[in-house]
Protein backbone atom coordinates (compact mmCIF):
# COMPACT_ATOMS: atom_id res chain seq x y z
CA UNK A 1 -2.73 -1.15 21.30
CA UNK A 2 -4.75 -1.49 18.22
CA UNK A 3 -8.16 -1.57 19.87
CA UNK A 4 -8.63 0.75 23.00
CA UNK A 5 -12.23 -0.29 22.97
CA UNK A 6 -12.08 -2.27 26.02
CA UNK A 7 -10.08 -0.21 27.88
CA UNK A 8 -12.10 3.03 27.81
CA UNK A 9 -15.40 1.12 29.03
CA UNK A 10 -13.82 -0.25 31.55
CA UNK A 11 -12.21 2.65 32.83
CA UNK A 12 -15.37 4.60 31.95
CA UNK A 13 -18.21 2.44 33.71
CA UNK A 14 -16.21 1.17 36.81
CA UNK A 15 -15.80 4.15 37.90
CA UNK A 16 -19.46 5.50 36.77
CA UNK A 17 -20.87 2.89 38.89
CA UNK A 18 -19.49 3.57 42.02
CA UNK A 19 -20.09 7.65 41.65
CA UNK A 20 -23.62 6.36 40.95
CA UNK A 21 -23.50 3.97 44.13
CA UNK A 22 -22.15 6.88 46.22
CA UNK A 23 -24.52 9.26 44.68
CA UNK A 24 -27.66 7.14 45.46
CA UNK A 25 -26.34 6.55 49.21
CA UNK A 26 -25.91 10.35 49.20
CA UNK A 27 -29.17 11.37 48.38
CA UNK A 28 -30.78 8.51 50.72
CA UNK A 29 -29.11 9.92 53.43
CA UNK A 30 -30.09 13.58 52.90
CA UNK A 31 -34.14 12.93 52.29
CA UNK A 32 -34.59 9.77 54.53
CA UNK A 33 -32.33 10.21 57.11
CA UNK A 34 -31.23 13.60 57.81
CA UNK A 35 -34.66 15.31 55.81
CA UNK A 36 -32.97 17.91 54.51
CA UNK A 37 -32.84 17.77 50.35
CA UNK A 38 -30.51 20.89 49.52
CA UNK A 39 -29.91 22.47 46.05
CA UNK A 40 -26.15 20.67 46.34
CA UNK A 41 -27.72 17.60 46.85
CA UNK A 42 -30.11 18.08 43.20
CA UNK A 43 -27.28 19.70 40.98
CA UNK A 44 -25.17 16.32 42.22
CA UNK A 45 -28.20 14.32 40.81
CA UNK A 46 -28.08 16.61 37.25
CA UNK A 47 -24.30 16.09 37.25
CA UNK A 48 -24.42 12.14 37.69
CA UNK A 49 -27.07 11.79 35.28
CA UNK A 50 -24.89 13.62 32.93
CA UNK A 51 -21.63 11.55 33.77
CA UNK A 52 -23.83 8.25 32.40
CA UNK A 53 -25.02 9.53 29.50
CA UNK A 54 -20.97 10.69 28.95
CA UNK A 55 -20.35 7.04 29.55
CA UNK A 56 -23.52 5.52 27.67
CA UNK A 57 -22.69 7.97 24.58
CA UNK A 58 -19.05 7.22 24.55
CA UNK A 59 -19.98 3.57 24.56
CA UNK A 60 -21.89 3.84 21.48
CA UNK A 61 -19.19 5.68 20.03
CA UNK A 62 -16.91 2.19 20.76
CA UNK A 63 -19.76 0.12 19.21
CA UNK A 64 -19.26 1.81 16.04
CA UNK A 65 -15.14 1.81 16.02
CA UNK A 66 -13.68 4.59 18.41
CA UNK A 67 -10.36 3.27 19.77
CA UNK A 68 -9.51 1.84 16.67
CA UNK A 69 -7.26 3.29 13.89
CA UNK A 70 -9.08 5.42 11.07
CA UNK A 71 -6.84 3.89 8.75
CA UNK A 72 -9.12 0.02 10.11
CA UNK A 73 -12.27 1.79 9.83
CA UNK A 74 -14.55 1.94 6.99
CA UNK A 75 -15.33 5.62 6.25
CA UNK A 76 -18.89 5.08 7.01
CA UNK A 77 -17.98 3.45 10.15
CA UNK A 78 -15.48 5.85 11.18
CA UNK A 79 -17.65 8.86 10.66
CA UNK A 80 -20.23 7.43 13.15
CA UNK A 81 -17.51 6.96 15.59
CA UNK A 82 -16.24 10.68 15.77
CA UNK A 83 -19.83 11.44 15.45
CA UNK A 84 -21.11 9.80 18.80
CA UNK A 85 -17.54 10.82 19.96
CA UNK A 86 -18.48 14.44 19.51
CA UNK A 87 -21.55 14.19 21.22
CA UNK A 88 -19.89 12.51 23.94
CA UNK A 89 -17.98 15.25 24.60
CA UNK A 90 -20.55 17.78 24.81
CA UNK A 91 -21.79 16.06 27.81
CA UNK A 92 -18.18 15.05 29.55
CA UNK A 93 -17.69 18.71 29.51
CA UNK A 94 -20.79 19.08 31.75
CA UNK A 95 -20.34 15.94 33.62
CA UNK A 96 -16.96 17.72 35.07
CA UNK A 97 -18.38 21.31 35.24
CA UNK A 98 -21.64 20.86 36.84
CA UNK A 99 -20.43 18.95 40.13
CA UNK A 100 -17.81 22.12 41.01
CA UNK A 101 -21.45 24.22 41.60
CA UNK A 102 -22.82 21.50 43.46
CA UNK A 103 -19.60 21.34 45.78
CA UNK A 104 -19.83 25.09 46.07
CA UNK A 105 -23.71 24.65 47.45
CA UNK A 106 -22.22 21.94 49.81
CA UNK A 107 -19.40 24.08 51.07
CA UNK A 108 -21.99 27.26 51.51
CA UNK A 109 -24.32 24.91 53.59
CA UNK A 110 -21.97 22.91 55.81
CA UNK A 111 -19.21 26.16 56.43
CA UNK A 112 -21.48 29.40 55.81
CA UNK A 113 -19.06 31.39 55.08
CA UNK A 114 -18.76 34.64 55.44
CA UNK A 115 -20.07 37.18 52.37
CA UNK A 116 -16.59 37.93 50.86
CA UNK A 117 -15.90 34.24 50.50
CA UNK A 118 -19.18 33.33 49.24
CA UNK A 119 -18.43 35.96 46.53
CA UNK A 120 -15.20 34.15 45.72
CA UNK A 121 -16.73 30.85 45.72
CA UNK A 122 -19.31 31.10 43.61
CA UNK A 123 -17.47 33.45 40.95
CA UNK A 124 -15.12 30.85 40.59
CA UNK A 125 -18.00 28.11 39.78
CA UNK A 126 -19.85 30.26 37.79
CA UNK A 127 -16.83 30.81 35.33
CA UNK A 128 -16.14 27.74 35.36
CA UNK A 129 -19.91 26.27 34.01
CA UNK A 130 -19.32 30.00 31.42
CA UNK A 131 -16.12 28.93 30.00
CA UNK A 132 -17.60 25.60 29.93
CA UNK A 133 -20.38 26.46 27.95
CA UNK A 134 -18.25 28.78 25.31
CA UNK A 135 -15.79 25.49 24.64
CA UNK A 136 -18.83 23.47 23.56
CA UNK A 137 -20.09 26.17 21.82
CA UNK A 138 -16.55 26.74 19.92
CA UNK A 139 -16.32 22.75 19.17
CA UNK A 140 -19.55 22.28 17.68
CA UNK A 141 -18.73 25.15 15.33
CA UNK A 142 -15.32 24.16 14.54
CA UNK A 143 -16.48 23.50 10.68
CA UNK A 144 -19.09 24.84 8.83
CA UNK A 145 -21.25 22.96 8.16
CA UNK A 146 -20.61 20.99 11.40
CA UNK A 147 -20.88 17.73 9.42
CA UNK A 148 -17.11 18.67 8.88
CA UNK A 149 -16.28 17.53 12.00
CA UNK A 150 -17.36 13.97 11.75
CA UNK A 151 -17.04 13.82 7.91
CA UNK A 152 -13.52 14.12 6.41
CA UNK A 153 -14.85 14.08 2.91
CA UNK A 154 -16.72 17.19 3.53
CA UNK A 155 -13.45 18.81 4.19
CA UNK A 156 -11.57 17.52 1.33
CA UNK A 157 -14.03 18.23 -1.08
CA UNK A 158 -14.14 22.11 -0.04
CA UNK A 159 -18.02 21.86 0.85
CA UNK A 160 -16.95 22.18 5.04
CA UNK A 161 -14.59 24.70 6.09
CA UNK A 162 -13.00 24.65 9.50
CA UNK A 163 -11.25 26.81 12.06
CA UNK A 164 -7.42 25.98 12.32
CA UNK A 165 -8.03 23.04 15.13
CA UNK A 166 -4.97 24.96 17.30
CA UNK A 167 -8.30 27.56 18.49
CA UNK A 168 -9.98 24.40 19.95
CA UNK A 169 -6.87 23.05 21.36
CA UNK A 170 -5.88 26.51 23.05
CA UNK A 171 -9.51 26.97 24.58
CA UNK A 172 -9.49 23.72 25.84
CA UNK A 173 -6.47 23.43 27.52
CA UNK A 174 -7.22 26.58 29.48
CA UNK A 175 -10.64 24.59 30.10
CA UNK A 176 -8.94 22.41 32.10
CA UNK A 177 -5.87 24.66 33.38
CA UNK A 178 -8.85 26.56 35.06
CA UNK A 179 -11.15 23.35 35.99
CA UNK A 180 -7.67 22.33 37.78
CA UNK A 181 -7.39 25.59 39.71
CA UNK A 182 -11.41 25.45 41.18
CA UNK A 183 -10.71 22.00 41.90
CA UNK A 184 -7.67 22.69 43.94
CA UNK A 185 -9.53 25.66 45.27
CA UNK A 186 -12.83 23.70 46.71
CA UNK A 187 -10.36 21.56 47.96
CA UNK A 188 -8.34 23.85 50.49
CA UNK A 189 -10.71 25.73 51.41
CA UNK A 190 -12.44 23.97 53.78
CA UNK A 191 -9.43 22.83 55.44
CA UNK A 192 -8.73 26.64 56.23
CA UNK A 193 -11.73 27.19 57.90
CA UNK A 194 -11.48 23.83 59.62
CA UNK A 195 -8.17 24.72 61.16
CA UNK A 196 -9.46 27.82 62.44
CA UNK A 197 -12.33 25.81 63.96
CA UNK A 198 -11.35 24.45 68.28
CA UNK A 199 -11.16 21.07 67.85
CA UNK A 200 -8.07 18.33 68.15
CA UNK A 201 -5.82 18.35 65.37
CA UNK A 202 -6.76 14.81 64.63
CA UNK A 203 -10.53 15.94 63.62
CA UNK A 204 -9.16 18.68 61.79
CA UNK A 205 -7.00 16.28 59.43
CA UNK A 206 -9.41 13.78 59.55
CA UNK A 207 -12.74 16.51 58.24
CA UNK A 208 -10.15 18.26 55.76
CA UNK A 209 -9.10 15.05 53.85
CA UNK A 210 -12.78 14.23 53.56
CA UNK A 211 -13.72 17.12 52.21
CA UNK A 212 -10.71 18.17 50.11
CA UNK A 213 -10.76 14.91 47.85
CA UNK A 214 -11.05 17.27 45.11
CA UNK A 215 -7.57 17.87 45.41
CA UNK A 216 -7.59 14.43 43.27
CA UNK A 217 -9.54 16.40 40.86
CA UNK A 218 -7.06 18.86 40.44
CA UNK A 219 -4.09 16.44 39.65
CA UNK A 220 -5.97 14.21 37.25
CA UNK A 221 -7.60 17.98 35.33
CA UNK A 222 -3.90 18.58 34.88
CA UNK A 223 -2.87 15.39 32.94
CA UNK A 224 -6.33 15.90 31.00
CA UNK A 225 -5.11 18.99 29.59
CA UNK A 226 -1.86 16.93 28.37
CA UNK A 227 -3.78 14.61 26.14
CA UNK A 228 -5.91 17.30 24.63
CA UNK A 229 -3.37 17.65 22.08
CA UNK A 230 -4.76 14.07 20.34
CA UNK A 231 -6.91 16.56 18.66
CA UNK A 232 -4.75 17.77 16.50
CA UNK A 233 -3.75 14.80 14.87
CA UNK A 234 -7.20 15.05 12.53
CA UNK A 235 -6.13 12.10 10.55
CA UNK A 236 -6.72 9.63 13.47
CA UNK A 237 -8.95 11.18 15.78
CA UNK A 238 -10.77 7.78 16.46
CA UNK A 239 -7.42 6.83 17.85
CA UNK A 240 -5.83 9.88 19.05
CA UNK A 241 -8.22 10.71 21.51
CA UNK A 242 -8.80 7.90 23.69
CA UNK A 243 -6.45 9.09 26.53
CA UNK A 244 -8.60 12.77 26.36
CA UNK A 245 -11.88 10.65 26.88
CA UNK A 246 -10.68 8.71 29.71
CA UNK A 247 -9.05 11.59 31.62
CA UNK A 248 -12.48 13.24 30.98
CA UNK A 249 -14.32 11.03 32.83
CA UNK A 250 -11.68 9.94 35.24
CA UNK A 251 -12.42 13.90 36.27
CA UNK A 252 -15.63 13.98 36.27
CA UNK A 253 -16.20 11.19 38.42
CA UNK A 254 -13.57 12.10 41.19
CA UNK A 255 -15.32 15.38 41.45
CA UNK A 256 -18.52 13.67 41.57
CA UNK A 257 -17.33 10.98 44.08
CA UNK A 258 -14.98 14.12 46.15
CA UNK A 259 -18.94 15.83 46.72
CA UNK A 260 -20.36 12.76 48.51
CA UNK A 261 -17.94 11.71 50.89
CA UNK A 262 -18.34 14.43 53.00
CA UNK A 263 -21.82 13.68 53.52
CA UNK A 264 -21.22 9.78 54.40
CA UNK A 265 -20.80 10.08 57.82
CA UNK A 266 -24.16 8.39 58.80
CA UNK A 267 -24.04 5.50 56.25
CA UNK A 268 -20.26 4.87 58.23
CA UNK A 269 -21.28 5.39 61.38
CA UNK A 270 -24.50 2.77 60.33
CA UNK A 271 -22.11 0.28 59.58
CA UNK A 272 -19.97 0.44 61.93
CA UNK A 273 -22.82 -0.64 64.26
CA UNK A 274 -24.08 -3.68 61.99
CA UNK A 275 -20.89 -4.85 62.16
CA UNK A 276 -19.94 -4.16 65.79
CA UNK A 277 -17.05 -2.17 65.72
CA UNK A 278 -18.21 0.77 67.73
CA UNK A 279 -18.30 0.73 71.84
CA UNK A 280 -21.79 -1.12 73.39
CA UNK A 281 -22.71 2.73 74.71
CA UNK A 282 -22.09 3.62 70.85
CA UNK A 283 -24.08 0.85 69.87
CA UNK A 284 -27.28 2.02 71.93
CA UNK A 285 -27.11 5.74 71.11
CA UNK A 286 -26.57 5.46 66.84
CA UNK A 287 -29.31 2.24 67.36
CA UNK A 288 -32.29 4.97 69.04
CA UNK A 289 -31.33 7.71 66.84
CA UNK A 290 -31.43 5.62 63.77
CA UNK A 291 -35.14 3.82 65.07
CA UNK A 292 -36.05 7.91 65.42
CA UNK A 293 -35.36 8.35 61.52
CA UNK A 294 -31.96 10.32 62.57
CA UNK A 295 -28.23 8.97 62.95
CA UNK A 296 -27.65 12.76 64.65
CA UNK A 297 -29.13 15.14 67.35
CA UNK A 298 -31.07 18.15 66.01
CA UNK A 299 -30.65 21.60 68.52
CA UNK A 300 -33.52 21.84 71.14
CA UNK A 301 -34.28 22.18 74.63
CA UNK A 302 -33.08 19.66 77.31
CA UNK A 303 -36.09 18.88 79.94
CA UNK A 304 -33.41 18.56 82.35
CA UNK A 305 -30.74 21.07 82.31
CA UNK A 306 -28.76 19.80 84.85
CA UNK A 307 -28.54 16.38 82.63
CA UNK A 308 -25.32 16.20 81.27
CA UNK A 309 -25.80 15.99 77.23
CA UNK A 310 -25.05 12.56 75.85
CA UNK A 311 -24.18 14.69 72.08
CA UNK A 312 -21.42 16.88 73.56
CA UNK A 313 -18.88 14.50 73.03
CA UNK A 314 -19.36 13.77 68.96
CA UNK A 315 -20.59 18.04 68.38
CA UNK A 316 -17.25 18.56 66.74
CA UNK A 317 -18.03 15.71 64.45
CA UNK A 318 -21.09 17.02 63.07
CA UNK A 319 -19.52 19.33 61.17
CA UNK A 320 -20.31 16.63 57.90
CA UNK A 321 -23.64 16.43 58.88
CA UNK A 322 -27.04 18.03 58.52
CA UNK A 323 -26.55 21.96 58.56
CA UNK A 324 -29.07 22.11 61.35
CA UNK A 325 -26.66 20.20 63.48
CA UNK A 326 -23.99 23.19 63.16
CA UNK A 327 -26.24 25.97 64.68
CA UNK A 328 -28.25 26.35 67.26
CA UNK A 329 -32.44 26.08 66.06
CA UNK A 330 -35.98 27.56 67.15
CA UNK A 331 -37.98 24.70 68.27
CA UNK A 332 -41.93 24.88 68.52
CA UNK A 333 -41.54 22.77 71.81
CA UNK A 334 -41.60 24.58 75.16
CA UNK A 335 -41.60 23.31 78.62
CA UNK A 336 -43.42 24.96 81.45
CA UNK A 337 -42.15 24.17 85.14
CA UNK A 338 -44.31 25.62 88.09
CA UNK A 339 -43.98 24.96 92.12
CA UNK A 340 -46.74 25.57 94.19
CA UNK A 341 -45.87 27.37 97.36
CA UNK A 342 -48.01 27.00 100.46
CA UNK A 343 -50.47 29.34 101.07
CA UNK A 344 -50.83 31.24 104.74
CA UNK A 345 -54.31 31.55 105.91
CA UNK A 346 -54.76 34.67 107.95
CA UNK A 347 -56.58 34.36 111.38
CA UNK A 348 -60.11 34.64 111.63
CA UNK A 349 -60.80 33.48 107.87
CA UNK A 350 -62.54 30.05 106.95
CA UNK A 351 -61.45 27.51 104.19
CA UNK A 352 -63.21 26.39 101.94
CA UNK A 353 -62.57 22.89 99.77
């Protein structure tokens, strides 16, 4: 295709959109119906924020000619492209780094893992927002000055001098090799805690495909790191680098989108009753818990003990839920019971009223 224009903002913003409609429901549910805004739930907010202005950047970038041939681009016009392009970059490589930290918060709140495993877990996420950092460091100082990278004239006329482009091609492909590898981590590990976990088999597949959608992640990180090689052809990089841009945010939304699901559950089980396809005793529990401000139980203390619990049969599923539901809580509510037993009088003594 001569023009690829079209393509990338449609790829691009479709699936934007619904990581920003998923991200919105997310946060909804955390501060207005569980009440409980966590740190995952603000570094998901950072990384969508950053996945529009990927988009929004990368849009200008079209405006002035990306997706088109150099060679049908007037230099002017072409060195504005690869100049939004860059910048466009620079924040697609935080709009797919930043969401692995938030799912590592999320995994940390819903699972608690034990220390060893939090060690792991957040090693992993913290190399991956380092190594991050160092490739945007290396690509905005591929020339010198970095007006080489967006102007070719600089470079031909010996005023720019750049770095053999195979550095930036190396460092990025193990960007993504080891993007791939967290994804794939975040992924599985929940599902082999889960499976450890007494509960049917069919809530054990059902919780790990919801929360290993990052798995999605790790498949489309790997055919990422096959386009980065546009980057080497430097004579068409308006061109060249189309597929890298798409992959990039195809990423970084599936990792956004993979982080939400998990927390859903209550906007599902909310529908599910507006359209009537839950049972009538359903209906009237998720209908008084959602008039309370709540679509789940909180730990506390039963006023009758001997009451059989009308939660016990949908614990297991709270597992995606508020991390209150998962342990048991101090309440500031206590009940006092007394019974008055009957008093003997001895003989001789008078009552008084």
């Amino acid at each position: 295709m001569e023009d690829q224009g079209p393509t990338i903002l449609a790829v691009m913003w479709s699936l934007t959109v619904l990581a920003l409609v998923l991200v919105v429901a997310r946060l909804c549910v955390r501060q207005r119906i569980i009440r409980n805004f966590g740190l995952d739930d603000w570094l998901i907010a950072f990384s969508m924020l950053f996945g529009i202005l990927f988009s929004a950047t990368a849009a200008v970038s079209v405006a002035k000619g990306f997706g088109k041939h150099t060679a049908n681009l007037s230099t002017p016009a072409a060195e504005q492209a690869l100049l939004w392009n860059m910048i466009s970059f620079i924040f697609g490589i935080i709009s797919f780094a930043l969401p692995k930290i938030a799912v590592a918060a999320l995994l940390q709140r819903i699972l608690n893992p034990i220390r060893v495993h939090r060690i792991i877990l957040w090693t992993l996420v913290s190399m991956v927002a380092v190594i991050a950092i160092i490739n945007i460091l290396i690509y905005v100082t591929t020339c010198s000055p970095p007006q080489g990278l967006w102007k070719s004239t600089l470079v031909l006329e010996g005023v720019a001098k750049c770095r053999p482009v195979d550095v930036l091609v190396g460092f990025a492909t193990f960007n993504g090799a080891f993007s791939a590898f967290v994804d794939l981590y975040l992924a599985t590990y929940p599902a082999f805690i889960l499976f450890h976990l007494q509960m049917s088999l069919r809530k054990k597949i059902a919780l790990s495909a919801a929360m290993g959608l990052g798995s999605i992640a790790s498949a489309i990180a790997m055919v990422k790191c096959a386009q980065i090689g546009g980057l080497r052809n430097q004579a068409d990089l308006t061109h060249s680098t189309v597929p890298l841009v798409i992959w990039t945010s195809v990423e970084a939304n599936i990792v956004v989108i993979a982080a939400c699901m998990p927390t859903l559950k209550p906007v599902l089980d909310f529908i599910l009753v507006k359209l009537r396809l839950t049972t009538l005793s359903d209906q009237k529990y998720r209908s008084n818990s959602i008039s309370q401000g709540r679509l789940y139980p909180k730990a506390g203390v039963e006023k009758n003990s001997r009451q059989a619990s009308p939660f016990k049969t949908i614990s297991e599923e709270n597992i995606l839920g508020d991390q209150d539901d998962l342990h048991i809580r101090r309440v500031d509510e206590v009940y006092v019971g007394y019974e008055l037993q009957p008093q003997t009088i001895p003989k001789g003594t008078q009552s008084f009223q």
